[in-house]
PDB file of N, CA and C in Angstrom:
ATOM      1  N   UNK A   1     -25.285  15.619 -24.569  1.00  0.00           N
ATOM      2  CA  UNK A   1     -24.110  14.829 -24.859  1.00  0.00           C
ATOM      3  C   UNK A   1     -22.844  15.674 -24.721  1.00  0.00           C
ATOM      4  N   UNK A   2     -23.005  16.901 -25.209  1.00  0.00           N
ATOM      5  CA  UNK A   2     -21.480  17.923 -25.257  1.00  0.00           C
ATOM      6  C   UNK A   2     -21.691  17.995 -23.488  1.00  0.00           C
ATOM      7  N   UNK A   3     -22.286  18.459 -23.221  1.00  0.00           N
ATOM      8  CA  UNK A   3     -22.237  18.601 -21.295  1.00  0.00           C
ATOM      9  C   UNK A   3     -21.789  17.724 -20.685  1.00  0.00           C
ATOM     10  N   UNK A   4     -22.345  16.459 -20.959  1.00  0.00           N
ATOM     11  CA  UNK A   4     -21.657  15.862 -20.007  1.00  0.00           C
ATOM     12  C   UNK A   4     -20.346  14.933 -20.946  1.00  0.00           C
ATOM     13  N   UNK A   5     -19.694  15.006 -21.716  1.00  0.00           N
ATOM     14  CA  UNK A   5     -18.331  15.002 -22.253  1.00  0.00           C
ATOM     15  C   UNK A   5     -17.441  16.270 -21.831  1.00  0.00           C
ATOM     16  N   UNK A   6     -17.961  17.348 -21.498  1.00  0.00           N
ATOM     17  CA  UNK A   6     -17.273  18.626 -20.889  1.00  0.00           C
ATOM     18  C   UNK A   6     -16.703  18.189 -19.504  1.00  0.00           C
ATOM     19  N   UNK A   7     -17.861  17.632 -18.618  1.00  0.00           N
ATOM     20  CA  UNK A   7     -18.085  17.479 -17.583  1.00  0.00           C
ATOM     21  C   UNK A   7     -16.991  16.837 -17.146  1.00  0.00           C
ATOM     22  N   UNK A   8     -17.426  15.805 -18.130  1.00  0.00           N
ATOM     23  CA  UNK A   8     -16.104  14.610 -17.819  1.00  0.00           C
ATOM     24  C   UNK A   8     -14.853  14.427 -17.943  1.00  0.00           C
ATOM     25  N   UNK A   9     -14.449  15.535 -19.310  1.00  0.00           N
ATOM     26  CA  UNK A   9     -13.130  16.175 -19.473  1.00  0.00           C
ATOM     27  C   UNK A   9     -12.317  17.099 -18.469  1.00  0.00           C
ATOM     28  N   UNK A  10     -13.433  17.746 -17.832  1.00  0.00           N
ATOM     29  CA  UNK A  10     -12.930  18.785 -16.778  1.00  0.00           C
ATOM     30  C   UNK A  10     -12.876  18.002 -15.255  1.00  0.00           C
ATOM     31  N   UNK A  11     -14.121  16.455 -15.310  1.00  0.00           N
ATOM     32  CA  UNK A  11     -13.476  15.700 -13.983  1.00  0.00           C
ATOM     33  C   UNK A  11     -11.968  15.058 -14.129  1.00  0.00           C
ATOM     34  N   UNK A  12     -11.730  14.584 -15.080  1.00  0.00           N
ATOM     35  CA  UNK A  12     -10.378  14.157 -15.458  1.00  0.00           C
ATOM     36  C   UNK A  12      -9.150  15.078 -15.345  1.00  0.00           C
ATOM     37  N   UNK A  13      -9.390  16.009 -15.956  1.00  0.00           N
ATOM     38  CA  UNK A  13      -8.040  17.169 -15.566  1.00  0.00           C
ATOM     39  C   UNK A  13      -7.991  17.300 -14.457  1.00  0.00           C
ATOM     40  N   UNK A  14      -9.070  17.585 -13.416  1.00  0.00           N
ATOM     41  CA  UNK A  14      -8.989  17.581 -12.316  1.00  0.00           C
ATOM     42  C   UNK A  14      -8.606  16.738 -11.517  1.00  0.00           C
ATOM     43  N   UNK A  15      -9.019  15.634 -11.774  1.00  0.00           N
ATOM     44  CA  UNK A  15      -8.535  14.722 -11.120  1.00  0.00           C
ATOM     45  C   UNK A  15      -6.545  14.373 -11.254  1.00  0.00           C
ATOM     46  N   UNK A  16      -6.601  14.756 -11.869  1.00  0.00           N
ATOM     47  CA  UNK A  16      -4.777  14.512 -12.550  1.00  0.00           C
ATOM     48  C   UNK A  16      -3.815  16.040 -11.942  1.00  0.00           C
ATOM     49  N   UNK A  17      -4.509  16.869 -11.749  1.00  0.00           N
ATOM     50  CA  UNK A  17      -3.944  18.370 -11.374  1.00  0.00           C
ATOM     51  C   UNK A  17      -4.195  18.147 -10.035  1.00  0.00           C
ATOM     52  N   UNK A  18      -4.983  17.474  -8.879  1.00  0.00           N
ATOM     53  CA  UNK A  18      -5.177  17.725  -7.917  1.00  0.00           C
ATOM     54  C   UNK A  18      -4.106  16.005  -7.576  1.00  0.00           C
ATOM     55  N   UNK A  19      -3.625  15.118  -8.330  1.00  0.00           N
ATOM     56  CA  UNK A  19      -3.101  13.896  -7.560  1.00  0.00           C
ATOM     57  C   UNK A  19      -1.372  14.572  -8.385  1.00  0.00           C
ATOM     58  N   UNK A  20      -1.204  15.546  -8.677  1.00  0.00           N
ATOM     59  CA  UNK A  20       0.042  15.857  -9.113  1.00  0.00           C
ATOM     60  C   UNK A  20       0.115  14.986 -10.529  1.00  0.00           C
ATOM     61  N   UNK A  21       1.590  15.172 -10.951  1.00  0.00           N
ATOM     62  CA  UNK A  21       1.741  15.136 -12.454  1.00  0.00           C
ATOM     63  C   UNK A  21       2.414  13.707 -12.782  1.00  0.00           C
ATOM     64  N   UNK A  22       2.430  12.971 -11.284  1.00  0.00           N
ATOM     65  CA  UNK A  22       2.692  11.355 -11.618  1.00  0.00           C
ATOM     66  C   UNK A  22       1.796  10.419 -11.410  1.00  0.00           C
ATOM     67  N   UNK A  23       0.267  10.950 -10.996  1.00  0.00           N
ATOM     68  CA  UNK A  23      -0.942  10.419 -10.929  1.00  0.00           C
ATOM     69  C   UNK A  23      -0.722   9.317 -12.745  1.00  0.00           C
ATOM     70  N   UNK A  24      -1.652   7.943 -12.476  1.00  0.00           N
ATOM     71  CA  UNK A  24      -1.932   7.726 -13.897  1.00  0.00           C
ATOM     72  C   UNK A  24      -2.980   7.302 -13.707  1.00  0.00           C
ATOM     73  N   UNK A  25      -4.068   7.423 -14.666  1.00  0.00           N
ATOM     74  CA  UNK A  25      -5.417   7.782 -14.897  1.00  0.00           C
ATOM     75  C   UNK A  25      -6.008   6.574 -16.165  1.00  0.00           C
ATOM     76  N   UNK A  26      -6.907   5.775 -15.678  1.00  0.00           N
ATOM     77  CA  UNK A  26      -7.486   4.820 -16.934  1.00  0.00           C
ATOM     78  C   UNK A  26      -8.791   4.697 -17.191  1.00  0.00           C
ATOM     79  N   UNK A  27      -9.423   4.532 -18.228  1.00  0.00           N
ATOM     80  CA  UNK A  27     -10.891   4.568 -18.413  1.00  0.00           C
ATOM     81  C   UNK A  27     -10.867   5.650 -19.626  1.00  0.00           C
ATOM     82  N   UNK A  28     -12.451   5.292 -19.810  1.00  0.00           N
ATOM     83  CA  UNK A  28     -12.604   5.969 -21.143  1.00  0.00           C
ATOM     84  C   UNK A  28     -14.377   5.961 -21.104  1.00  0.00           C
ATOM     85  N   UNK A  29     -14.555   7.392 -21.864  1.00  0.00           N
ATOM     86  CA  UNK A  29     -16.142   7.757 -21.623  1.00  0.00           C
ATOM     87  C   UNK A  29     -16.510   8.898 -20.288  1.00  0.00           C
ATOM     88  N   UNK A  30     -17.318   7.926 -19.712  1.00  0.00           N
ATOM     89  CA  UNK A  30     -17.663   9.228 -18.328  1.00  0.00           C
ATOM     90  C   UNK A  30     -16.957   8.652 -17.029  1.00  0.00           C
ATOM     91  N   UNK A  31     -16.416   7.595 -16.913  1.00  0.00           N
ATOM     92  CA  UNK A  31     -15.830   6.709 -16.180  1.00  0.00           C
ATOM     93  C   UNK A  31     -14.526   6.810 -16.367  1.00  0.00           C
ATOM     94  N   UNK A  32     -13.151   6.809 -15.422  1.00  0.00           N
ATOM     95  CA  UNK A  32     -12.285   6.806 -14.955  1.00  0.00           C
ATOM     96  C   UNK A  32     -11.743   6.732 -13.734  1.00  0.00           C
ATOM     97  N   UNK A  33     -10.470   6.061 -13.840  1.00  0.00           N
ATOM     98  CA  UNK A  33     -10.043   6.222 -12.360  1.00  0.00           C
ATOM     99  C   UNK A  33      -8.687   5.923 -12.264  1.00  0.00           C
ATOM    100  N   UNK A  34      -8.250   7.017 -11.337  1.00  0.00           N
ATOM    101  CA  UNK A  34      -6.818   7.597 -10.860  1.00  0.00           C
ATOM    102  C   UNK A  34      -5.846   6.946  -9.677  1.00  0.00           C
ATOM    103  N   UNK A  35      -4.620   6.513  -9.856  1.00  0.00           N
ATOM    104  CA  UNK A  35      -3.897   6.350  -8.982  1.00  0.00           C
ATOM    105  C   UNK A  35      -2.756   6.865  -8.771  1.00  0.00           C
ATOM    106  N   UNK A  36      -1.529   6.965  -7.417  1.00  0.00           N
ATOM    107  CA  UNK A  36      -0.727   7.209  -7.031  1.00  0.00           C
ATOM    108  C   UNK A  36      -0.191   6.768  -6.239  1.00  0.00           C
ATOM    109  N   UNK A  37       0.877   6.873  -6.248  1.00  0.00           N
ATOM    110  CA  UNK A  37       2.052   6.086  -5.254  1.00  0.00           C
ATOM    111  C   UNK A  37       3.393   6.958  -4.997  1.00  0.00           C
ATOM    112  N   UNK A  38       3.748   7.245  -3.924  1.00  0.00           N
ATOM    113  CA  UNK A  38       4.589   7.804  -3.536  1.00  0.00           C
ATOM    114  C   UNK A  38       5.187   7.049  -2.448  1.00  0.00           C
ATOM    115  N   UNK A  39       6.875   7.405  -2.423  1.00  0.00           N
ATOM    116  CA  UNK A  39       7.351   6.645  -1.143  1.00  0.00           C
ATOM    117  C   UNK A  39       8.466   8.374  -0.638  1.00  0.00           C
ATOM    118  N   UNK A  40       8.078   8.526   0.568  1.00  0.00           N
ATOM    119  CA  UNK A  40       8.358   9.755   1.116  1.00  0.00           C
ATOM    120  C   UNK A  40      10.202   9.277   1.755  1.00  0.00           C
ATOM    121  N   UNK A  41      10.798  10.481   2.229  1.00  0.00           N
ATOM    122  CA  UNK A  41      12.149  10.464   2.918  1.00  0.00           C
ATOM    123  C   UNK A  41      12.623   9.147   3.784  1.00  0.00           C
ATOM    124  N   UNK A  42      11.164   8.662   4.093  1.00  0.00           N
ATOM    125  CA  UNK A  42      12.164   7.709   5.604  1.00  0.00           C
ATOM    126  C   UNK A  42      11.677   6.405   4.568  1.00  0.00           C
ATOM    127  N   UNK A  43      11.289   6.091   3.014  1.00  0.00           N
ATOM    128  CA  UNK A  43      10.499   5.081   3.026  1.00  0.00           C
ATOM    129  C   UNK A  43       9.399   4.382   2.960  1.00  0.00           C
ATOM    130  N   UNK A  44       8.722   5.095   3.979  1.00  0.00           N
ATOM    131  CA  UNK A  44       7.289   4.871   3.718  1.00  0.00           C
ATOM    132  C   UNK A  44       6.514   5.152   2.159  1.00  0.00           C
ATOM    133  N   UNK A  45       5.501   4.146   1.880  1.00  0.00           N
ATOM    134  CA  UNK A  45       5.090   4.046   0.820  1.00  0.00           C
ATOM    135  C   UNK A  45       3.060   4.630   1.369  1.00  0.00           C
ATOM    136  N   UNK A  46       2.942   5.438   0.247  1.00  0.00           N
ATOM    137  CA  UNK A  46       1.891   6.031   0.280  1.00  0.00           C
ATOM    138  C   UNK A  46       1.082   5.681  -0.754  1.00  0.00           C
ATOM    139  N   UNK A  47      -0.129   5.154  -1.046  1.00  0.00           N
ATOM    140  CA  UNK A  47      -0.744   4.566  -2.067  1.00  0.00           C
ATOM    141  C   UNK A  47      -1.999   4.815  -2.119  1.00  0.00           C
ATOM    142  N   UNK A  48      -2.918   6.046  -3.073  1.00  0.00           N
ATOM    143  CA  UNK A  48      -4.148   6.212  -2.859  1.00  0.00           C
ATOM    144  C   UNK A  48      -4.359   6.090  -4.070  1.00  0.00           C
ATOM    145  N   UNK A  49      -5.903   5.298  -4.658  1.00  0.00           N
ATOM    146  CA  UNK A  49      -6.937   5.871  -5.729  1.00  0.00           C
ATOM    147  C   UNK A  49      -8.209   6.716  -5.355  1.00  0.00           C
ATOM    148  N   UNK A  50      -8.707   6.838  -6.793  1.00  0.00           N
ATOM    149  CA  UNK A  50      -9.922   7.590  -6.773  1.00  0.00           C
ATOM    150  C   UNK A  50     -10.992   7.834  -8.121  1.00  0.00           C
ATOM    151  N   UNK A  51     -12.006   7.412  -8.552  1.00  0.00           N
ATOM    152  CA  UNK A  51     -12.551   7.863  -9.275  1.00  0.00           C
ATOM    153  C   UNK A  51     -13.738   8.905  -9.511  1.00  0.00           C
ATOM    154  N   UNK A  52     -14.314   8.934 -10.952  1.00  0.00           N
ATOM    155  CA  UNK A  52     -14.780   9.945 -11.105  1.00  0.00           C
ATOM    156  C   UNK A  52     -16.164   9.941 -10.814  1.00  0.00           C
ATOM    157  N   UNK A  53     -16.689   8.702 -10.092  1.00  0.00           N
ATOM    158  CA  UNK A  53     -17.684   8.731  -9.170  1.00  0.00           C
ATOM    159  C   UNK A  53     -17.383   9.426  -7.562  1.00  0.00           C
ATOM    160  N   UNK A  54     -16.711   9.921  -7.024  1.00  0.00           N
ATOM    161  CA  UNK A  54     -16.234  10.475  -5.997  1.00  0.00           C
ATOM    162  C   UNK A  54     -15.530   9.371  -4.715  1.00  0.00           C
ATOM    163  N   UNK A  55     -15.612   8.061  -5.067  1.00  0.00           N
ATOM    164  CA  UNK A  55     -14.964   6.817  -4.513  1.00  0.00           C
ATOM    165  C   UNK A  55     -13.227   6.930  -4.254  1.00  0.00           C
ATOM    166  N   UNK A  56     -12.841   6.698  -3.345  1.00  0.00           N
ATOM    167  CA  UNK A  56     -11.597   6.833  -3.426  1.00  0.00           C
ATOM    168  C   UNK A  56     -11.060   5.600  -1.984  1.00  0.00           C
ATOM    169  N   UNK A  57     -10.091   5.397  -2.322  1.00  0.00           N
ATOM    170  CA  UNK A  57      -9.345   4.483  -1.586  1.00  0.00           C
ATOM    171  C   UNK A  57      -7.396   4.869  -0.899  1.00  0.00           C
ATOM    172  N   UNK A  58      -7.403   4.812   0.492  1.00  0.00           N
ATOM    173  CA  UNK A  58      -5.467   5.014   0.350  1.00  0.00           C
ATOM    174  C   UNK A  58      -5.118   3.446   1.247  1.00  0.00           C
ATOM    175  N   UNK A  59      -3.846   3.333   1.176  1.00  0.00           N
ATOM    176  CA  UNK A  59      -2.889   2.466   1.523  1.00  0.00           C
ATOM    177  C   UNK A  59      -1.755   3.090   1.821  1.00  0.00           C
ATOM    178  N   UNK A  60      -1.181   3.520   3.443  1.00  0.00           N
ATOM    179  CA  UNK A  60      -0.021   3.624   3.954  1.00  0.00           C
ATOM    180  C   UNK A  60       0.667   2.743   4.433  1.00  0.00           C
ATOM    181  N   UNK A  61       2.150   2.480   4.184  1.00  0.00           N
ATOM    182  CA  UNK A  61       2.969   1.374   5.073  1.00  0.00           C
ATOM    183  C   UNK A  61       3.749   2.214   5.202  1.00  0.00           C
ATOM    184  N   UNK A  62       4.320   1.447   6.792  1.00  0.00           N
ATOM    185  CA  UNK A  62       5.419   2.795   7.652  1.00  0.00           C
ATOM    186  C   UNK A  62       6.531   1.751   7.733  1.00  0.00           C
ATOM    187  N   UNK A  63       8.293   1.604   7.803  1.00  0.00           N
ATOM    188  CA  UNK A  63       8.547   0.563   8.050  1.00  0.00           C
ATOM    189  C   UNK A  63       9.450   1.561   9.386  1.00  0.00           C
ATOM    190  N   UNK A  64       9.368   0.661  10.598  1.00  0.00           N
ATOM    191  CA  UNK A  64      10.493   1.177  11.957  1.00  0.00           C
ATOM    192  C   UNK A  64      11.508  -0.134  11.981  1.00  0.00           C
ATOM    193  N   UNK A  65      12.651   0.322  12.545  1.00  0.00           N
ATOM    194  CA  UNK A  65      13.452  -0.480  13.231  1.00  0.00           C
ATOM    195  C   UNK A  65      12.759  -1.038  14.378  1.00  0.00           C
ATOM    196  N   UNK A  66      13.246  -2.937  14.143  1.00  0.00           N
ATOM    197  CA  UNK A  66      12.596  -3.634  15.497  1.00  0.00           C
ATOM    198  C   UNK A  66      13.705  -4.956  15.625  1.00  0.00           C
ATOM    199  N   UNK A  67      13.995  -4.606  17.227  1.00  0.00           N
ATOM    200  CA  UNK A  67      14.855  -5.629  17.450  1.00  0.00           C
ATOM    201  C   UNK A  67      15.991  -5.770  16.412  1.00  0.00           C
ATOM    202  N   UNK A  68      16.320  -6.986  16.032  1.00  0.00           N
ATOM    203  CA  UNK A  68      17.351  -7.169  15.225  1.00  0.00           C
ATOM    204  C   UNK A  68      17.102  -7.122  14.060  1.00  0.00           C
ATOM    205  N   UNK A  69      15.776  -6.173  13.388  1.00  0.00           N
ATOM    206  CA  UNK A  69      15.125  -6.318  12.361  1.00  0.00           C
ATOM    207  C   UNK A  69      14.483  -5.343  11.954  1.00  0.00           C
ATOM    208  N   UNK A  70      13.215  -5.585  11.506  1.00  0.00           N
ATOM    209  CA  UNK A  70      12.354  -4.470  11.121  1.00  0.00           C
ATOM    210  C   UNK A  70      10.423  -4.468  11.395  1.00  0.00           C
ATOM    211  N   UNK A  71       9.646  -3.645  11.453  1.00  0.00           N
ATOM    212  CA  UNK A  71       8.640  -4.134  11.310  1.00  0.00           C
ATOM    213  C   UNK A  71       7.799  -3.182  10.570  1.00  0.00           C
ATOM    214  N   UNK A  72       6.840  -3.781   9.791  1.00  0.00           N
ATOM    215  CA  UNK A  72       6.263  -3.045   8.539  1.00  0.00           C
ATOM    216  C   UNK A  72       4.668  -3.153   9.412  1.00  0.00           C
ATOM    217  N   UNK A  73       4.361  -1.993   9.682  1.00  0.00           N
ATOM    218  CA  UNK A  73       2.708  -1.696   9.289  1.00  0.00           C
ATOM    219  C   UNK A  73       1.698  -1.067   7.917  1.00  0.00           C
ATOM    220  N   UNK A  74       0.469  -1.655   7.972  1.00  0.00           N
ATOM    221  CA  UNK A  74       0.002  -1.275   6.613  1.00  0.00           C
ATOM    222  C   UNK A  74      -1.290  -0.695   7.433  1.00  0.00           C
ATOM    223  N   UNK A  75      -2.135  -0.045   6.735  1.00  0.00           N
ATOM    224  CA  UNK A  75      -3.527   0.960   7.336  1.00  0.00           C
ATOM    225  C   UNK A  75      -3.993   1.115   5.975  1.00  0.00           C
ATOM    226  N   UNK A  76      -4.901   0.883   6.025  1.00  0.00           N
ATOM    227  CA  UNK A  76      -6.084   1.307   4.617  1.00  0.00           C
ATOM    228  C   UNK A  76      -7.190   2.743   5.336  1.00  0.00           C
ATOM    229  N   UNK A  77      -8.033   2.813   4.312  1.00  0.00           N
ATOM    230  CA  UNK A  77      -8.688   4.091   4.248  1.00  0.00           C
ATOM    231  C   UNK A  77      -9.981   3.020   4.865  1.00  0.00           C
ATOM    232  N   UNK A  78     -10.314   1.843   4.882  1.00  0.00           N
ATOM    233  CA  UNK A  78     -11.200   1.231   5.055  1.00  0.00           C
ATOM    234  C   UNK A  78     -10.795   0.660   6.689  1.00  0.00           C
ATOM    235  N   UNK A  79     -10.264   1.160   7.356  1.00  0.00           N
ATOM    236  CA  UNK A  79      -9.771   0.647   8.680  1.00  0.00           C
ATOM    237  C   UNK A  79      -9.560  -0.992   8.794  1.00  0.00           C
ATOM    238  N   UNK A  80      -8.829  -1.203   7.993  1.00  0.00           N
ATOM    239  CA  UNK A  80      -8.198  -2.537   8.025  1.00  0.00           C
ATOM    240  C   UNK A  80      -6.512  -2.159   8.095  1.00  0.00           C
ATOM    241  N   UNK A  81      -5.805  -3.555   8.617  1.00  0.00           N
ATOM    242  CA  UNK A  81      -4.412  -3.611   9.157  1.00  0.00           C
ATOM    243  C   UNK A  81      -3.882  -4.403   8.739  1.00  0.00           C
ATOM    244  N   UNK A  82      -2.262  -4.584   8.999  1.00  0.00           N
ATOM    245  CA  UNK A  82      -1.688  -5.366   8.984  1.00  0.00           C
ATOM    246  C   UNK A  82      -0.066  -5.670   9.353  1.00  0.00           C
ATOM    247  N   UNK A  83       0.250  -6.265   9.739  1.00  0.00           N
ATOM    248  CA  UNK A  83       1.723  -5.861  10.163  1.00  0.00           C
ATOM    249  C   UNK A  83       2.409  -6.931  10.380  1.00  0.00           C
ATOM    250  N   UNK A  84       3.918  -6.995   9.842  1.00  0.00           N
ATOM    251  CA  UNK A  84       4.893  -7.902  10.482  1.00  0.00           C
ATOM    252  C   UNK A  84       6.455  -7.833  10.801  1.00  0.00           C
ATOM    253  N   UNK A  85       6.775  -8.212  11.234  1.00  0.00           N
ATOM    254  CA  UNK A  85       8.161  -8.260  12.249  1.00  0.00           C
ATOM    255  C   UNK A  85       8.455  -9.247  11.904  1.00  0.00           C
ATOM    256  N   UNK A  86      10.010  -8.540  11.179  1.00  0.00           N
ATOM    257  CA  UNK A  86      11.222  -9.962  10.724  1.00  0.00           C
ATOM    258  C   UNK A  86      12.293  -9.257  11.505  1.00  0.00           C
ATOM    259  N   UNK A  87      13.111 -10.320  12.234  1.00  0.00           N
ATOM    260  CA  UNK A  87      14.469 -10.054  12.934  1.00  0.00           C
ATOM    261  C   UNK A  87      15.445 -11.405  12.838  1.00  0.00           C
ATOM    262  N   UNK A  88      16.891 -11.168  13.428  1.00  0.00           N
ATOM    263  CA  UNK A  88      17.120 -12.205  13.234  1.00  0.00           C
ATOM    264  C   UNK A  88      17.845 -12.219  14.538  1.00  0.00           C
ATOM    265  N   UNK A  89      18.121 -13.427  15.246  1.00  0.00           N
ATOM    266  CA  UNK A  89      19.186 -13.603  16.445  1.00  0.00           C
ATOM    267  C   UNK A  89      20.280 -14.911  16.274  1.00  0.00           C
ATOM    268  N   UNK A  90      20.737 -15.571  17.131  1.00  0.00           N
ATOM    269  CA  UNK A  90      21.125 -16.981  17.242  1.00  0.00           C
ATOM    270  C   UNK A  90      20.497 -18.113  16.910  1.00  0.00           C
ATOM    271  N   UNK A  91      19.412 -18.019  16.936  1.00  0.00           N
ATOM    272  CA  UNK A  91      18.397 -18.841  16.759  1.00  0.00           C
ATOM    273  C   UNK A  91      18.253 -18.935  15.638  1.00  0.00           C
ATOM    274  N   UNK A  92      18.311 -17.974  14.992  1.00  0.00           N
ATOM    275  CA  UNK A  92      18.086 -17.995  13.121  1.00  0.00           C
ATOM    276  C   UNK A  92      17.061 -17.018  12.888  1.00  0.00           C
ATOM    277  N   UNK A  93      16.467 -16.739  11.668  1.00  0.00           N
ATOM    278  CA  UNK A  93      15.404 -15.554  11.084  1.00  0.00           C
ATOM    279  C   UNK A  93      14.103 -15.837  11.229  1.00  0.00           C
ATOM    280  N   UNK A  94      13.470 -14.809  11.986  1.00  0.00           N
ATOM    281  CA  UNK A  94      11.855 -15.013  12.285  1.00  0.00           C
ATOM    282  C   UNK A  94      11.377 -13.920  11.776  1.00  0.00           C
ATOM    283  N   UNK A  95       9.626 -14.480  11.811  1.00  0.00           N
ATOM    284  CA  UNK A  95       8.627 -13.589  11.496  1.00  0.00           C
ATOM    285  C   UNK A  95       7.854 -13.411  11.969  1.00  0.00           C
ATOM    286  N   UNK A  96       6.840 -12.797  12.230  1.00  0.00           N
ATOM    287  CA  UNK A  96       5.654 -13.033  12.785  1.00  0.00           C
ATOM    288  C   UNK A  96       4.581 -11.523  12.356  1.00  0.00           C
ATOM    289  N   UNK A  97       3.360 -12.506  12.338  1.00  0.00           N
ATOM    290  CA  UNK A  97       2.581 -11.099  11.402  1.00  0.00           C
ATOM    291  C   UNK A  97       1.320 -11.011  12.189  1.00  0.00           C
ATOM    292  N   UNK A  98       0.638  -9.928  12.112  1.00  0.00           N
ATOM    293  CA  UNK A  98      -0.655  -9.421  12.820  1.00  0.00           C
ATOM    294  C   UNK A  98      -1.756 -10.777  12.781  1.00  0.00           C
ATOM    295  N   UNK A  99      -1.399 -11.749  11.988  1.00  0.00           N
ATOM    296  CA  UNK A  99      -3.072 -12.803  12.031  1.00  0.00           C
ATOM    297  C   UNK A  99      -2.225 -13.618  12.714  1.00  0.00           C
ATOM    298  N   UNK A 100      -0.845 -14.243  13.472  1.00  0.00           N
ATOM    299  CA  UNK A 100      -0.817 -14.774  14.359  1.00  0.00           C
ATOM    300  C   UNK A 100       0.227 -15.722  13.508  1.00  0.00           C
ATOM    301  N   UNK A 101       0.763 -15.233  12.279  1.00  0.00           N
ATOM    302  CA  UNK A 101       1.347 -16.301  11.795  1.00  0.00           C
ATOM    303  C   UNK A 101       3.306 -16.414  11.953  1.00  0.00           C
ATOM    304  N   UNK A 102       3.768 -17.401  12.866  1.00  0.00           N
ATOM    305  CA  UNK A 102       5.191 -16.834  12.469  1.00  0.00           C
ATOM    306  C   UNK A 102       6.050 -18.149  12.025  1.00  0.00           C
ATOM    307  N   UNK A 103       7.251 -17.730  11.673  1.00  0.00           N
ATOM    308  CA  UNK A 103       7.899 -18.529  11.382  1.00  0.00           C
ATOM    309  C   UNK A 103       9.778 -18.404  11.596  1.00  0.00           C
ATOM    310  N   UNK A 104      10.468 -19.550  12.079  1.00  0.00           N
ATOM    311  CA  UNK A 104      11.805 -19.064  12.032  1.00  0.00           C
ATOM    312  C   UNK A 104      12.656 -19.882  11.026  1.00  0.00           C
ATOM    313  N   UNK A 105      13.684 -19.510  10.729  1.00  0.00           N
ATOM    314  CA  UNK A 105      14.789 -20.371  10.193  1.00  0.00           C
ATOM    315  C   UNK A 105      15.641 -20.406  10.643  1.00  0.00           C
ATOM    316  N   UNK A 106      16.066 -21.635  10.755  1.00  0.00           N
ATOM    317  CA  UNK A 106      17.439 -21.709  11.918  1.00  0.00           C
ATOM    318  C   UNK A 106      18.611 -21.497  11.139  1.00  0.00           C
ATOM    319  N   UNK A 107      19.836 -21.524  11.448  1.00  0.00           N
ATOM    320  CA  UNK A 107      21.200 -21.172  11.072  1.00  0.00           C
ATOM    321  C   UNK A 107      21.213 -22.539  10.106  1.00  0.00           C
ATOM    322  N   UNK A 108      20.546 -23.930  10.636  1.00  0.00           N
ATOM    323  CA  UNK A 108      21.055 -24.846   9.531  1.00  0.00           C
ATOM    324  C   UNK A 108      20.368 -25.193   8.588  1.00  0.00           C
ATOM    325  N   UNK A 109      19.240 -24.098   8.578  1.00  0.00           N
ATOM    326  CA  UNK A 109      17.967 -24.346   7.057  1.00  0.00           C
ATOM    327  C   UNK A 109      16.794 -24.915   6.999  1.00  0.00           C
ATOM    328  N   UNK A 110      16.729 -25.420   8.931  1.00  0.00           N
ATOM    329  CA  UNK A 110      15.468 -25.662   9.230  1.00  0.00           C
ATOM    330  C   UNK A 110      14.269 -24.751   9.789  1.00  0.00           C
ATOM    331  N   UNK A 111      13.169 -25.482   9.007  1.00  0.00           N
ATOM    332  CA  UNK A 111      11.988 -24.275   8.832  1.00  0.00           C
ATOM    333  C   UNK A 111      11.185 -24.833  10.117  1.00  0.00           C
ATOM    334  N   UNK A 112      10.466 -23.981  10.891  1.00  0.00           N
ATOM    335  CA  UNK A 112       9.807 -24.383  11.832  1.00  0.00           C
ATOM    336  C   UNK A 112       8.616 -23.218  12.033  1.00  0.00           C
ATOM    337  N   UNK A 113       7.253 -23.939  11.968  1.00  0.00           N
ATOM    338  CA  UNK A 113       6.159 -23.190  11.717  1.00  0.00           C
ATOM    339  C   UNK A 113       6.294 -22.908  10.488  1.00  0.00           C
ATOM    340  N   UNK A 114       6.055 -21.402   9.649  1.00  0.00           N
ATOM    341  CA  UNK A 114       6.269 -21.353   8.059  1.00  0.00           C
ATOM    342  C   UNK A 114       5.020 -21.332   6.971  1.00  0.00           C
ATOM    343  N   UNK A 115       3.599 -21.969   7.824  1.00  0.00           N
ATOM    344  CA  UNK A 115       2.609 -21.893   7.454  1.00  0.00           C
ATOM    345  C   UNK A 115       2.793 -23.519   6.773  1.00  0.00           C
ATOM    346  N   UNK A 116       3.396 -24.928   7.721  1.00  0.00           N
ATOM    347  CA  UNK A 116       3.651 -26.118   7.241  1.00  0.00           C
ATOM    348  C   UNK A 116       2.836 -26.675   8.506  1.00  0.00           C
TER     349      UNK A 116
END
């Protein structure tokens, strides 16, 4: 019982000393698990967990300039995606995202596409 409460005390510090000192950490017993989030110089948001089974998970989004707008990609640790592009022109404000979905708004408040 003291061993593996040692064990588990010393996976926890570790785990918190190795994700830096804004990691936050939940669970209780021999079980826990750690997260973090950081958003670096240009923006981008960085998002990983991990527990004290050796499981761990991240989430990066990058955002670039696009067109009259912007476009956000996302990437997991599990090779999944996602991404979308909002801009705006004469026409009014559009979107359109990696599963095919878009939508605009025109200058006079009409919605067209929109997921309608």
């Amino acid at each position: 019982m003291m061993r593996t409460m040692t064990f588990t005390l010393v996976s926890c510090l570790t785990m918190v000393l190795v994700a830096g000192a804004h990691a936050e950490c939940y669970g209780e017993g021999e079980y826990m698990v750690c997260s973090d989030v950081d958003t670096d110089s240009d923006g981008d948001i960085h998002a990983k967990s991990w527990d004290t089974q050796g499981k761990s998970y991240q989430l990066d989004t990058e955002t670039r300039p696009y067109r009259n707008g912007q476009l956000v990609e996302s990437t997991d640790s599990e090779g999944n995606s996602y991404s979308i592009k909002s801009w705006t022109d004469s026409n009014g404000f559009h979107t359109e995202d990696s599963e095919g979905n878009v939508c605009t708004i025109t200058p006079t408040g009409q919605m067209i596409g929109c997921g309608q």
